[in-house]
C-alpha atoms as a PDB file:
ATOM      1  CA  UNK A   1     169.615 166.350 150.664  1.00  0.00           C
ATOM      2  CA  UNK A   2     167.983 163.060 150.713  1.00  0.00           C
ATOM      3  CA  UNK A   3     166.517 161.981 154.737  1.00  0.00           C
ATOM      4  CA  UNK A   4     167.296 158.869 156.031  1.00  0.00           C
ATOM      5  CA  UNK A   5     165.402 155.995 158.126  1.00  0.00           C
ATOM      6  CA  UNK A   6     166.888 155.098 161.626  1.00  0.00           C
ATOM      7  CA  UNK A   7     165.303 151.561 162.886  1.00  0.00           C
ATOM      8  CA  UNK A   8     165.323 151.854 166.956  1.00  0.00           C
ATOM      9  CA  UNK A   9     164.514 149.230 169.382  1.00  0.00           C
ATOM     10  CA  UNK A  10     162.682 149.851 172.885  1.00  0.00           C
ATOM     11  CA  UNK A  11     162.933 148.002 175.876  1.00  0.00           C
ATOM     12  CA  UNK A  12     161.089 144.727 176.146  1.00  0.00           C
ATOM     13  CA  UNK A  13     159.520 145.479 179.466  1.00  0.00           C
ATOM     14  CA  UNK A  14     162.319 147.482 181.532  1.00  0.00           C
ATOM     15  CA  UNK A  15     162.252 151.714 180.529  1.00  0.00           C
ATOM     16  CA  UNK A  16     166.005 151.620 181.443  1.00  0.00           C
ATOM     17  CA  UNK A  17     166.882 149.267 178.806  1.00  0.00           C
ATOM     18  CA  UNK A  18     167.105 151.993 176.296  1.00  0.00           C
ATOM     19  CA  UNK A  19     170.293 152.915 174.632  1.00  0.00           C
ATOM     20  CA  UNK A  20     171.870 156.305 174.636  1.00  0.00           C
ATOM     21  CA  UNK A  21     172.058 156.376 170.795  1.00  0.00           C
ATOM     22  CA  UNK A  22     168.286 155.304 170.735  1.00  0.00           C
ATOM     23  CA  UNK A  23     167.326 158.628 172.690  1.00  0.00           C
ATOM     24  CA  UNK A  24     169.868 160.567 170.892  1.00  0.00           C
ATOM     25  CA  UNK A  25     168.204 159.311 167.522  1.00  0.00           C
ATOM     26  CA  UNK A  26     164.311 160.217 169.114  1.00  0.00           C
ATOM     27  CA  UNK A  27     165.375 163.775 169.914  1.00  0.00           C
ATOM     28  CA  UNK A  28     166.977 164.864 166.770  1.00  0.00           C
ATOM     29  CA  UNK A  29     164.341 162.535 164.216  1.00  0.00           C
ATOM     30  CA  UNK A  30     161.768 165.217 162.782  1.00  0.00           C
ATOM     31  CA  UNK A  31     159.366 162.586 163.395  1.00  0.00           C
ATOM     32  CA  UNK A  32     158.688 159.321 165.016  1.00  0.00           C
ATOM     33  CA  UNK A  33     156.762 156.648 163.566  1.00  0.00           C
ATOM     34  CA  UNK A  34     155.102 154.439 166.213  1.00  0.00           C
ATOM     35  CA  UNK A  35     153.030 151.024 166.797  1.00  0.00           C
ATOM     36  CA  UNK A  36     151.416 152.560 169.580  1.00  0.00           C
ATOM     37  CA  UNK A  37     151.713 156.812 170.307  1.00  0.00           C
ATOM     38  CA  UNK A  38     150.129 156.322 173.674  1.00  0.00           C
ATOM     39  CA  UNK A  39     152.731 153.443 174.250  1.00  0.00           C
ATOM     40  CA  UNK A  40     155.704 155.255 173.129  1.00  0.00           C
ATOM     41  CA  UNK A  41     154.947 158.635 174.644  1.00  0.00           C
ATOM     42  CA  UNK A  42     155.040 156.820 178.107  1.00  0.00           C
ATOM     43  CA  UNK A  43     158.624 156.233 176.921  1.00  0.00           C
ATOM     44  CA  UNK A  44     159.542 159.290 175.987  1.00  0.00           C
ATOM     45  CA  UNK A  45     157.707 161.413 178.620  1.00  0.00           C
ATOM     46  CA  UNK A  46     159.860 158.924 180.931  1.00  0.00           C
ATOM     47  CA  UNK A  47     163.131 160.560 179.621  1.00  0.00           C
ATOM     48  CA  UNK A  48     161.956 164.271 178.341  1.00  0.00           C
ATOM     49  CA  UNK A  49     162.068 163.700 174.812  1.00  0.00           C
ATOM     50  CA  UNK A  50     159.537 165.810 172.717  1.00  0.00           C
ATOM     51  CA  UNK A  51     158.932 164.189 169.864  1.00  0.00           C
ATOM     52  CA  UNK A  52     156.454 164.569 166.797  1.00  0.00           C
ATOM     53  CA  UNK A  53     154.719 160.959 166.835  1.00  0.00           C
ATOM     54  CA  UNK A  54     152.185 159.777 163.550  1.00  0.00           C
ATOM     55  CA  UNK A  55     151.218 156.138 164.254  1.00  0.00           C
ATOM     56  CA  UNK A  56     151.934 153.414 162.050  1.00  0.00           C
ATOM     57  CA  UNK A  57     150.724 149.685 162.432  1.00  0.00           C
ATOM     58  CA  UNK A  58     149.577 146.574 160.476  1.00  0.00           C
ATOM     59  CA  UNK A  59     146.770 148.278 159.075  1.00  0.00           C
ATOM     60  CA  UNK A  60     148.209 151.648 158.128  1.00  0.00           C
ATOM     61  CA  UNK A  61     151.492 150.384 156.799  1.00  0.00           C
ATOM     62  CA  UNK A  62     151.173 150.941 152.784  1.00  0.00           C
ATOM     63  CA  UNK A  63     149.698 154.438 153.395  1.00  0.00           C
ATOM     64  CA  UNK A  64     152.001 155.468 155.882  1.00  0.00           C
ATOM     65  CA  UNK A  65     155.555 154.023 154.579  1.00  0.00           C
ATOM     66  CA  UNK A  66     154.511 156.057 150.859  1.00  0.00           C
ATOM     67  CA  UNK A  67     153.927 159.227 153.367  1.00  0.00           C
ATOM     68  CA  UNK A  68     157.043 158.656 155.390  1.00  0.00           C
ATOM     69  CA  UNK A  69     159.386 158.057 152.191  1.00  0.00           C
ATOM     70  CA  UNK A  70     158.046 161.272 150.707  1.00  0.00           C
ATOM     71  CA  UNK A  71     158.883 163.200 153.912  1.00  0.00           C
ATOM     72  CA  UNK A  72     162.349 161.449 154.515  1.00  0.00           C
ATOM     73  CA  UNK A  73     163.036 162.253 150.073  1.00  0.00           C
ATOM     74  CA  UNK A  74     162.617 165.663 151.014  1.00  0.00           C
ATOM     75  CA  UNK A  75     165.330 165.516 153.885  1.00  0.00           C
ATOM     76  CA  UNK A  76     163.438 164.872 156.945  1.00  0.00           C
ATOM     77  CA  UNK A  77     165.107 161.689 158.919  1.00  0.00           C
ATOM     78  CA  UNK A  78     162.050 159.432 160.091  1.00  0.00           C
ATOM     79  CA  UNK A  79     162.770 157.331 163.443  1.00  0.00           C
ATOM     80  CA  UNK A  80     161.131 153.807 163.624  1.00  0.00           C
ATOM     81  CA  UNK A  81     160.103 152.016 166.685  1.00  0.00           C
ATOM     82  CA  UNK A  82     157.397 149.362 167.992  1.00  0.00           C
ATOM     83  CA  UNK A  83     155.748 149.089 170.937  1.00  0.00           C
ATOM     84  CA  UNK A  84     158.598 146.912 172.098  1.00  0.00           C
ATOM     85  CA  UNK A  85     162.486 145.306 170.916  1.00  0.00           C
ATOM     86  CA  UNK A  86     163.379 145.711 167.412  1.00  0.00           C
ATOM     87  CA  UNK A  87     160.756 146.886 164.871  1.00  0.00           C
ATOM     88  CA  UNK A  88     160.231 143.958 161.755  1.00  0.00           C
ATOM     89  CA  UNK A  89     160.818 140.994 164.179  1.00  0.00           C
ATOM     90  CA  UNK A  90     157.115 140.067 164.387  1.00  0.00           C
ATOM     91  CA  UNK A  91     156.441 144.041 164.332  1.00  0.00           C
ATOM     92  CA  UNK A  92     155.442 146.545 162.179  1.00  0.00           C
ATOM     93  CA  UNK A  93     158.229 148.078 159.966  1.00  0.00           C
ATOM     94  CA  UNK A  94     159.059 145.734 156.759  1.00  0.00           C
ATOM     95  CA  UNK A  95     157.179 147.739 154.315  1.00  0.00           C
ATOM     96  CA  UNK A  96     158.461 150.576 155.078  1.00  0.00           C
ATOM     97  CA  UNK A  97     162.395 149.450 154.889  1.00  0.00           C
ATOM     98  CA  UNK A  98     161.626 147.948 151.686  1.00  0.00           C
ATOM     99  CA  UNK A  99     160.319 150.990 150.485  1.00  0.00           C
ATOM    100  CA  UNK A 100     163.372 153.065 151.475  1.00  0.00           C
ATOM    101  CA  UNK A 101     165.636 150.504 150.057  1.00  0.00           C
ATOM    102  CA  UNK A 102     163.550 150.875 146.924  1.00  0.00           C
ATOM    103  CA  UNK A 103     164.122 154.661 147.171  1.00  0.00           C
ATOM    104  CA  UNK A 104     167.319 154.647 147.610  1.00  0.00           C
ATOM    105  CA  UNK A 105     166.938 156.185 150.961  1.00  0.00           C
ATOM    106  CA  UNK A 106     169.641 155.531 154.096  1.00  0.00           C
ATOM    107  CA  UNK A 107     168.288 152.714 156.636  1.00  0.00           C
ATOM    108  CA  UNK A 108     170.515 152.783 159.712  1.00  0.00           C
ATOM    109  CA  UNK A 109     169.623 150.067 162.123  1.00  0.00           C
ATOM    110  CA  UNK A 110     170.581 150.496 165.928  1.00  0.00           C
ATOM    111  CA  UNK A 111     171.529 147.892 168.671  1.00  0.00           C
ATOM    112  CA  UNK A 112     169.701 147.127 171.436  1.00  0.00           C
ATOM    113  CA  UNK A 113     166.983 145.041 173.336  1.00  0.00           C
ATOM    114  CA  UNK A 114     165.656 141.621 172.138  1.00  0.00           C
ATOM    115  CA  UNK A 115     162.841 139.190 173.429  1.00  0.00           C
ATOM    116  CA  UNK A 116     164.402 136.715 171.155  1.00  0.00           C
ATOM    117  CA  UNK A 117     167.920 137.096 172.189  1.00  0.00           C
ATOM    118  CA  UNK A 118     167.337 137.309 175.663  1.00  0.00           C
ATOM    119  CA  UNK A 119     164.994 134.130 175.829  1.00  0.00           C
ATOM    120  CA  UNK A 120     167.742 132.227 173.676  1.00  0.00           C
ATOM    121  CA  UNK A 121     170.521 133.035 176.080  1.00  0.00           C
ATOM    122  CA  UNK A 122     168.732 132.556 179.085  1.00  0.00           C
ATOM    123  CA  UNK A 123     167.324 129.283 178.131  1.00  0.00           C
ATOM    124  CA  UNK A 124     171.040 127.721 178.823  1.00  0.00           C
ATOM    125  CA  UNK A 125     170.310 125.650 175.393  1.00  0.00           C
ATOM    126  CA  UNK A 126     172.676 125.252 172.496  1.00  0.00           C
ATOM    127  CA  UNK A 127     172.984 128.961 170.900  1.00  0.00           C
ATOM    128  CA  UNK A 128     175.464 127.997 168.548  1.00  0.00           C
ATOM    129  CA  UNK A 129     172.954 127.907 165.688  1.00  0.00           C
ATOM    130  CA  UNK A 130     169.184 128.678 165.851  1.00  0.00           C
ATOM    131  CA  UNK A 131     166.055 129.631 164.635  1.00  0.00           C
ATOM    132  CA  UNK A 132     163.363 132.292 165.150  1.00  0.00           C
ATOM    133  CA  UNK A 133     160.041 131.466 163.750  1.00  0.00           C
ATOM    134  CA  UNK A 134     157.767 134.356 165.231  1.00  0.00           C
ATOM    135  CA  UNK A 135     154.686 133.231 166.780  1.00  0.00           C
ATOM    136  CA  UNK A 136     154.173 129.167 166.676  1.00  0.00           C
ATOM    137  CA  UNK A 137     152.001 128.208 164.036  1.00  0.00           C
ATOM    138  CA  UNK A 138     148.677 126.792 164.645  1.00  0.00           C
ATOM    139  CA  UNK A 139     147.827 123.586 162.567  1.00  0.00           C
ATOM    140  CA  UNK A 140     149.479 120.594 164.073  1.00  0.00           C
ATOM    141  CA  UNK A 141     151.432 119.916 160.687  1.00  0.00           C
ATOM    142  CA  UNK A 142     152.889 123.050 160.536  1.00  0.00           C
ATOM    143  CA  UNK A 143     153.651 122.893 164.351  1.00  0.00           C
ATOM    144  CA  UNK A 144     155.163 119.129 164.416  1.00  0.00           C
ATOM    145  CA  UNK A 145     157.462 120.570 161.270  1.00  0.00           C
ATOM    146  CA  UNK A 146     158.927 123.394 163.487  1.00  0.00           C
ATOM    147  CA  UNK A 147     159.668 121.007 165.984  1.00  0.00           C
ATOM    148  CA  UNK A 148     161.561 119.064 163.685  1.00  0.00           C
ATOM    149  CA  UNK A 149     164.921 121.318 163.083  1.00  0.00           C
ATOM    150  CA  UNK A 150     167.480 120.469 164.632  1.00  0.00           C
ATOM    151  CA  UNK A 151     168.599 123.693 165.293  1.00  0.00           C
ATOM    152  CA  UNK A 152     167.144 125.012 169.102  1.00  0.00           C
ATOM    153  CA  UNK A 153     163.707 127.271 167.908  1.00  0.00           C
ATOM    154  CA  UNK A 154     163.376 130.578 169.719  1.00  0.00           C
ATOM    155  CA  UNK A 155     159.376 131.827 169.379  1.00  0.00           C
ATOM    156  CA  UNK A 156     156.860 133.793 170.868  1.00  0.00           C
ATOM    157  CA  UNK A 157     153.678 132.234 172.361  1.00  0.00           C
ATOM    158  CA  UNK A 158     150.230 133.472 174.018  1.00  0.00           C
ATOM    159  CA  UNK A 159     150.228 132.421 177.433  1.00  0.00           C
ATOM    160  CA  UNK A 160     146.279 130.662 175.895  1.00  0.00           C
ATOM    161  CA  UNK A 161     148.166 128.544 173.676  1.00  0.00           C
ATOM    162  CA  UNK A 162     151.406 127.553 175.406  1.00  0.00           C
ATOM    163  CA  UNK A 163     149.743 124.229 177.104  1.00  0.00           C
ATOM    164  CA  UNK A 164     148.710 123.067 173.815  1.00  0.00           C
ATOM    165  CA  UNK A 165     152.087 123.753 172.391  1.00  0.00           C
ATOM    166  CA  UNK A 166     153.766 121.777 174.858  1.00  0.00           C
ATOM    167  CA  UNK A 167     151.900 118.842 174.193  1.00  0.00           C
ATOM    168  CA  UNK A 168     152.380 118.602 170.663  1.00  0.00           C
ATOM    169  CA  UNK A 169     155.970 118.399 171.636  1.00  0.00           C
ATOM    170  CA  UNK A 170     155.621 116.486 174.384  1.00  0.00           C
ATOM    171  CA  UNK A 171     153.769 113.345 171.964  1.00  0.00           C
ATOM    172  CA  UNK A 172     156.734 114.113 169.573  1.00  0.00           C
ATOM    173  CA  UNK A 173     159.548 113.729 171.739  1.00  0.00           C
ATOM    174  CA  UNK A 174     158.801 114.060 175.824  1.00  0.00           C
ATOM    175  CA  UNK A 175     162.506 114.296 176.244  1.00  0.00           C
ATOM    176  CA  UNK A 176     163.298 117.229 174.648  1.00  0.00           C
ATOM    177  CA  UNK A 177     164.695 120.143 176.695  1.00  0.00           C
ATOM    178  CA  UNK A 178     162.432 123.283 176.569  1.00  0.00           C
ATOM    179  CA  UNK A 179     162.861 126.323 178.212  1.00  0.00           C
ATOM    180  CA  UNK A 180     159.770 129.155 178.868  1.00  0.00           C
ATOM    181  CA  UNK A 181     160.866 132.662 179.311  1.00  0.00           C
ATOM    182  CA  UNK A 182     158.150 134.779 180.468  1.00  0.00           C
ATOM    183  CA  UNK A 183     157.902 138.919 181.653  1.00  0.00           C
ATOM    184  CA  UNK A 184     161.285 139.391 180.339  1.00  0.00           C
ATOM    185  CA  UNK A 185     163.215 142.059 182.202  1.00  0.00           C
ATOM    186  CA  UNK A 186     160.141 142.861 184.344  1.00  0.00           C
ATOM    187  CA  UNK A 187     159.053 142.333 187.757  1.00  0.00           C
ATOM    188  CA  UNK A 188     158.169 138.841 187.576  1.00  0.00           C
ATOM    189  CA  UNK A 189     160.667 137.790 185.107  1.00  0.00           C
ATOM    190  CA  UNK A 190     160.555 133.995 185.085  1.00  0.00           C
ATOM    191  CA  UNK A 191     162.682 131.361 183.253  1.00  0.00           C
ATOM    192  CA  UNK A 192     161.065 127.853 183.331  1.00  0.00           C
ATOM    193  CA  UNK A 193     163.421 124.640 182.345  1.00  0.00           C
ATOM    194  CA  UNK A 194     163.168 120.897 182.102  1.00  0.00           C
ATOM    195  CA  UNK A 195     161.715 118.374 179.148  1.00  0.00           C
ATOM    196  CA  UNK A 196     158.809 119.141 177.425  1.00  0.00           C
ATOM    197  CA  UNK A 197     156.762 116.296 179.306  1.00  0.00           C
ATOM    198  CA  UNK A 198     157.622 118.401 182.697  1.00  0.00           C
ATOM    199  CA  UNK A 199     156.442 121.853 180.868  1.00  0.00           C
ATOM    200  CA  UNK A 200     153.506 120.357 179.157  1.00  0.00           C
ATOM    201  CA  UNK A 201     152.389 118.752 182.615  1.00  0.00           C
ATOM    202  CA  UNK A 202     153.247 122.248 185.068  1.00  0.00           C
ATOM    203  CA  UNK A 203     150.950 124.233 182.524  1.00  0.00           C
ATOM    204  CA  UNK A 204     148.041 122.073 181.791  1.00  0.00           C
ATOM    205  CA  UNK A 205     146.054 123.024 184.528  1.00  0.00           C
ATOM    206  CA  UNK A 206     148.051 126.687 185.190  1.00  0.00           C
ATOM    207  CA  UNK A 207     147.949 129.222 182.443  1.00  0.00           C
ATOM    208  CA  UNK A 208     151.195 131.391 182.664  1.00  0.00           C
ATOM    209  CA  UNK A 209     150.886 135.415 182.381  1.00  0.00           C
ATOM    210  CA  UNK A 210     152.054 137.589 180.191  1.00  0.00           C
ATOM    211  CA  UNK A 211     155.040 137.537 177.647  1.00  0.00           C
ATOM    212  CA  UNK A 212     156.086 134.412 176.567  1.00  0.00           C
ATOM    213  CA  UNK A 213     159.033 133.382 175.024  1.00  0.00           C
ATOM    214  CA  UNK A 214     159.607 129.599 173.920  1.00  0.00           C
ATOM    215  CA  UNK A 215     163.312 128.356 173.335  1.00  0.00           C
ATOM    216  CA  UNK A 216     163.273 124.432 172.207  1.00  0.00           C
ATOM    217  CA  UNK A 217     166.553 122.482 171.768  1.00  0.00           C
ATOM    218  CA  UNK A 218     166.983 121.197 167.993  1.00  0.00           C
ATOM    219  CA  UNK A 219     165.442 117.762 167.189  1.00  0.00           C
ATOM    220  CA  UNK A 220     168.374 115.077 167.272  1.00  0.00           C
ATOM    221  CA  UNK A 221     169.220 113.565 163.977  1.00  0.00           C
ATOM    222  CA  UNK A 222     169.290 109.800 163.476  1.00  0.00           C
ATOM    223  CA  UNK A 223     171.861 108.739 160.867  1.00  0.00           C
ATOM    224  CA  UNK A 224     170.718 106.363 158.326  1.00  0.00           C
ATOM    225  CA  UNK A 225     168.626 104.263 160.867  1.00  0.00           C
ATOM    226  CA  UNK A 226     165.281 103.573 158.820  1.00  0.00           C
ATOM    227  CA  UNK A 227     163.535 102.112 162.045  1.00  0.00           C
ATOM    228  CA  UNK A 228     164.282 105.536 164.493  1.00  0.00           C
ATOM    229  CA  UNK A 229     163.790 107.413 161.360  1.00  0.00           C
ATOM    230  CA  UNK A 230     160.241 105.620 160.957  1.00  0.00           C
ATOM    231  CA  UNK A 231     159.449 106.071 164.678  1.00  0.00           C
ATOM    232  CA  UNK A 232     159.943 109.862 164.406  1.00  0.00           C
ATOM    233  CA  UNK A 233     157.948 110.190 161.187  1.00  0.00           C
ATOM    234  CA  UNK A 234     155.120 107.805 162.719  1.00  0.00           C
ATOM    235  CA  UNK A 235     155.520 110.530 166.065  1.00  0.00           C
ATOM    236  CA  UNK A 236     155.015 113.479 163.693  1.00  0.00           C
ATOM    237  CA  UNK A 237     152.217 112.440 161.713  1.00  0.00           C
ATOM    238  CA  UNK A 238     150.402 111.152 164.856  1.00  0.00           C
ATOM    239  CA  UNK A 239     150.708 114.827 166.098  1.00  0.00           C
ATOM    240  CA  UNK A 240     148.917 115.917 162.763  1.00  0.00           C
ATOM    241  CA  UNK A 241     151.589 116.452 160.152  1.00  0.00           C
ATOM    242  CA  UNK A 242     150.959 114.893 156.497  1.00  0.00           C
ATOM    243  CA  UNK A 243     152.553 112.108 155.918  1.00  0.00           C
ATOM    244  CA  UNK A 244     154.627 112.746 152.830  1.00  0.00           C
ATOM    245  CA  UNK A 245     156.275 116.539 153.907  1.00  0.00           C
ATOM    246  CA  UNK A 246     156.720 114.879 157.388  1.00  0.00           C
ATOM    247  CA  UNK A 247     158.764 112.052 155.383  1.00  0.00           C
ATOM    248  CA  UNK A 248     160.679 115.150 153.679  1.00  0.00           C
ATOM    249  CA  UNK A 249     161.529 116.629 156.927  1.00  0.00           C
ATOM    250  CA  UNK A 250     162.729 113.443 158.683  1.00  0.00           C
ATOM    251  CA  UNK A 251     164.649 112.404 155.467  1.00  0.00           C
ATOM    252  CA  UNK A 252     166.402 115.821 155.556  1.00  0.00           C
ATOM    253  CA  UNK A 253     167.320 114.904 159.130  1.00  0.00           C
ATOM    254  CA  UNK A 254     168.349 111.293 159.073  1.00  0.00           C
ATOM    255  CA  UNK A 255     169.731 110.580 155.550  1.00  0.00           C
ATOM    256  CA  UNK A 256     166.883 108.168 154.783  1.00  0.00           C
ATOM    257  CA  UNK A 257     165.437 108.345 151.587  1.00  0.00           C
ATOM    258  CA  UNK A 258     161.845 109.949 152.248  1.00  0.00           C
ATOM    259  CA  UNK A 259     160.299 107.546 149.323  1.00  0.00           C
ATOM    260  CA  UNK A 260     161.850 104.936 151.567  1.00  0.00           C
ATOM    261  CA  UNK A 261     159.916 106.317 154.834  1.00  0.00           C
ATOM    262  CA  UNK A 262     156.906 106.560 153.540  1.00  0.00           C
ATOM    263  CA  UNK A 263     156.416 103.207 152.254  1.00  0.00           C
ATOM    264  CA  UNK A 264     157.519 101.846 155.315  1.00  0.00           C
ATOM    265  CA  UNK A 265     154.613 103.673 157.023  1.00  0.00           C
ATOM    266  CA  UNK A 266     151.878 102.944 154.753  1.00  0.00           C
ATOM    267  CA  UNK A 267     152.577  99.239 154.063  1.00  0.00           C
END
């Protein structure tokens, strides 16, 4: 009989967090593949689970996944977690679904704790629609495009870059409602609101701690209006964006033609 694969999320920062099926799943799995074993046994030493742990992480993944497949084709079921909320979203574990789906192999995915969904409904922005996008990129293009959807943007942060973040939105639109989520469910748990002038300003000088979580409400779309249309590309590419995938993006948003935008900005 073939194994299966059984994807389980750990808590984001409180040990009670964890779900009953989740421990049911890590005492009955023949083995349990882990970012961290030192990480995770603190988990399970927490609740008296004895488990058989093999680490797997960015820079075993290939290896391990063709290891893990052969063990779960010869019936063993393999539990997957990361060192914390659901394995794949910004952790380790895509490689090895994908293999398993090639396989033909059973992937069961459980419920349970979320940075991402947490931040998003703690923020008290729109949650209607939205968007994760990891970790914020970088290069102010790539930024200053994120910023642009006008759906609200859930992403992760380091607490080193969150100043800089903040003002690249804060020269785009000062305005716009932010809210940073830090230490989820942990001691100092902290939820941070107001425009992204007010954020950029508190952390300038004061470098939060810890886990950060980002939740930005969706750009607002100007209808056909070439001059607001112009003053948000002219906003974006002063933040670093190219000029013509900037027009693309604001075009997309407003209904102006992007050849349109970007003649207006270079003449």
């Amino acid at each position: 009989m073939s194994g299966r694969l059984v994807v389980c999320p750990t808590p984001i920062g409180n040990l009670e967090d964890i779900t009953l099926r989740v421990l049911s799943v890590l005492r009955e799995a023949d083995v349990v593949a882990c970012e961290d074993t030192r990480r995770t046994r603190v988990l399970l030493d927490r609740y008296g689970v004895n488990a058989t742990l093999v680490s797997y992480h960015e820079h075993n993944e290939r290896q391990r996944s063709a290891e893990l497949v052969r063990r779960m084709g010869a019936g063993e079921t393999v539990a997957l977690v990361s060192d914390a909320g659901m394995p794949l979203v910004s952790d380790p574990g895509y490689v090895l679904v994908q293999a398993c789906v090639a396989a033909g192999l059973a992937v069961e995915v459980l419920p349970g704790p979320s940075a991402a969904i947490a931040a998003l409904v703690a923020s008290g922005l729109a949650a209607e629609t939205w968007r994760f996008v990891g970790f914020l990129p970088r290069k102010k293009g790539e930024l200053a495009a994120v910023f642009a959807a006008p759906e609200t943007v859930v992403a992760f942060e380091s607490p080193h870059r969150v100043a800089a973040s903040l003002a690249a939105l804060a020269a785009i639109d000062p305005g716009r409602e932010v809210a940073l989520c830090r230490e989820l469910t942990k001691i100092h748990e902290e939820v941070v609101r107001g425009t992204a002038a007010e954020l950029a300003e508190r952390y300038a000088a004061n470098e939060p701690r810890g886990e950060i979580v980002l939740v930005v409400a969706g750009a607002a779309a100007v209808e056909g209006d070439l001059g607001a249309a112009l003053e948000a590309l002219r906003r974006l590419v002063d933040a670093g964006a190219k000029a013509r995938p900037a027009a693309a993006v604001v075009s997309e948003l407003t209904g102006v033609p992007a050849n349109a935008l970007y003649r207006a900005l270079t003449e």
